[in-house]
Protein backbone atom coordinates (compact mmCIF):
# COMPACT_ATOMS: atom_id res chain seq x y z
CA UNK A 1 0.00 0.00 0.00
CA UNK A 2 1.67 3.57 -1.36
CA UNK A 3 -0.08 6.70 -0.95
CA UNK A 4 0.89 10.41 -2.39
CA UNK A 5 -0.08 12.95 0.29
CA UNK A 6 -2.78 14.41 -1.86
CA UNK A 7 -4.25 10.69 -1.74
CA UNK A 8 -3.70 10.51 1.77
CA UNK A 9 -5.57 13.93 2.62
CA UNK A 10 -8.23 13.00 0.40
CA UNK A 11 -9.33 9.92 3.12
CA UNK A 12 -8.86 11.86 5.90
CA UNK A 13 -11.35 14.77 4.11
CA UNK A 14 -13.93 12.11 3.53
CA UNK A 15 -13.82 10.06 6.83
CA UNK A 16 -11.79 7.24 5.45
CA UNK A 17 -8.88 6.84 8.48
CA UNK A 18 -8.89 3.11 7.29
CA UNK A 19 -7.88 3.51 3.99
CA UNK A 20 -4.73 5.26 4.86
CA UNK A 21 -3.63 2.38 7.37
CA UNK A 22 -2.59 -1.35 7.06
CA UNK A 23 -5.37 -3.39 7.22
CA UNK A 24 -3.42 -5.88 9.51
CA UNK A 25 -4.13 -3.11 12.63
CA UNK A 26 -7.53 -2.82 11.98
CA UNK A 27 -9.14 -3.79 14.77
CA UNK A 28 -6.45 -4.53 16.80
CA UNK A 29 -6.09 -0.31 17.28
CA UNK A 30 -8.93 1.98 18.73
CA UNK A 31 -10.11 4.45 16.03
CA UNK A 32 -9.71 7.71 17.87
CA UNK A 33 -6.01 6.84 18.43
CA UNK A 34 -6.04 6.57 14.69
CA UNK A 35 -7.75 9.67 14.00
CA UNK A 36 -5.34 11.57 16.61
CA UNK A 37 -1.95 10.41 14.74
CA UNK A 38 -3.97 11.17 11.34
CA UNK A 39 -4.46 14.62 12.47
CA UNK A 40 -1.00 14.81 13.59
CA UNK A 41 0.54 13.41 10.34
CA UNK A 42 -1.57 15.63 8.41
CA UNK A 43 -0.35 19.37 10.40
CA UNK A 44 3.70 17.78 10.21
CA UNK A 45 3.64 18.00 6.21
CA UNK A 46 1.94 21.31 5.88
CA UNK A 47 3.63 23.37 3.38
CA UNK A 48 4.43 26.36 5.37
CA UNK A 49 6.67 25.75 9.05
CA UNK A 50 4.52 28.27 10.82
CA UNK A 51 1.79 25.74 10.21
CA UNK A 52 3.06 22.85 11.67
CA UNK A 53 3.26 21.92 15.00
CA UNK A 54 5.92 22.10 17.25
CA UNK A 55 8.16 19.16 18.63
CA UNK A 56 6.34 19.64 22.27
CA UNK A 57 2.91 19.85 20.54
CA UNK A 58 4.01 16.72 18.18
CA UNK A 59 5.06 14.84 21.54
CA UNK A 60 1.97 15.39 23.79
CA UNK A 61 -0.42 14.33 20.75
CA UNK A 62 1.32 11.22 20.47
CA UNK A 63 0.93 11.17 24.30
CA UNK A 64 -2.87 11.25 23.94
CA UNK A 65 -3.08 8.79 20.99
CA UNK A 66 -0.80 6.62 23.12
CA UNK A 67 -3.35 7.24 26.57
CA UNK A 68 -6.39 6.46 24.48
CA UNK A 69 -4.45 2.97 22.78
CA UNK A 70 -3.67 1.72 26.64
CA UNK A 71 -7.33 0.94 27.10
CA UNK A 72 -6.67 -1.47 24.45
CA UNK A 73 -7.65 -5.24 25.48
CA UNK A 74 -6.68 -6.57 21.74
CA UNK A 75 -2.80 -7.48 23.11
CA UNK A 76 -1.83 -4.97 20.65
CA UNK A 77 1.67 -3.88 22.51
CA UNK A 78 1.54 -0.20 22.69
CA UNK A 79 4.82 1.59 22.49
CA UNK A 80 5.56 3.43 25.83
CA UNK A 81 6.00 6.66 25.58
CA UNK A 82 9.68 6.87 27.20
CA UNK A 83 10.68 4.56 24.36
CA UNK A 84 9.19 6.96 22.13
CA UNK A 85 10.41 10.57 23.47
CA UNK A 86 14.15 8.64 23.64
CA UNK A 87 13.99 8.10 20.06
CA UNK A 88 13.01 11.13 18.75
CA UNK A 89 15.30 13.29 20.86
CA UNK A 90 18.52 10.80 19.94
């Protein structure tokens, strides 16, 4: 699956979060985590920096996409956020 960002925006526009991810996670995710990192994905490639968000703003949205995912009974392993902030600062 290979998406151009116009493509990509498109399915967001119309509501279609699950044509932009692998279908082997559906199900196994909660939607509004989905939506959240959509969202997020969506302000990072804007064309102009003032724009997009900022590091702090990119790391407490993954935060809440994260908080809603830990609800999660599916045994999908969530990646904790620790892991997460280590690897972006490195």
């Amino acid at each position: 699956m290979s998406f151009d960002l116009s493509q990509a925006r498109s399915l967001i526009r119309k509501g279609d979060v699950y044509g932009i991810i692998d279908p082997c996670i559906v199900g196994n995710v909660k939607i509004e985590s989905i939506w959240r990192v959509a969202e997020l994905a969506n302000q990072c490639v804007e064309q102009r920096g003032h724009n997009r968000p900022r590091m702090q703003e990119v790391i407490v949205a993954i935060q809440e996409a994260v908080r809603i995912e830990r609800g999660n009974e599916n045994g999908l392993k969530v990646i904790e956020f620790e892991q997460l902030k280590g690897a972006i600062i490195s």
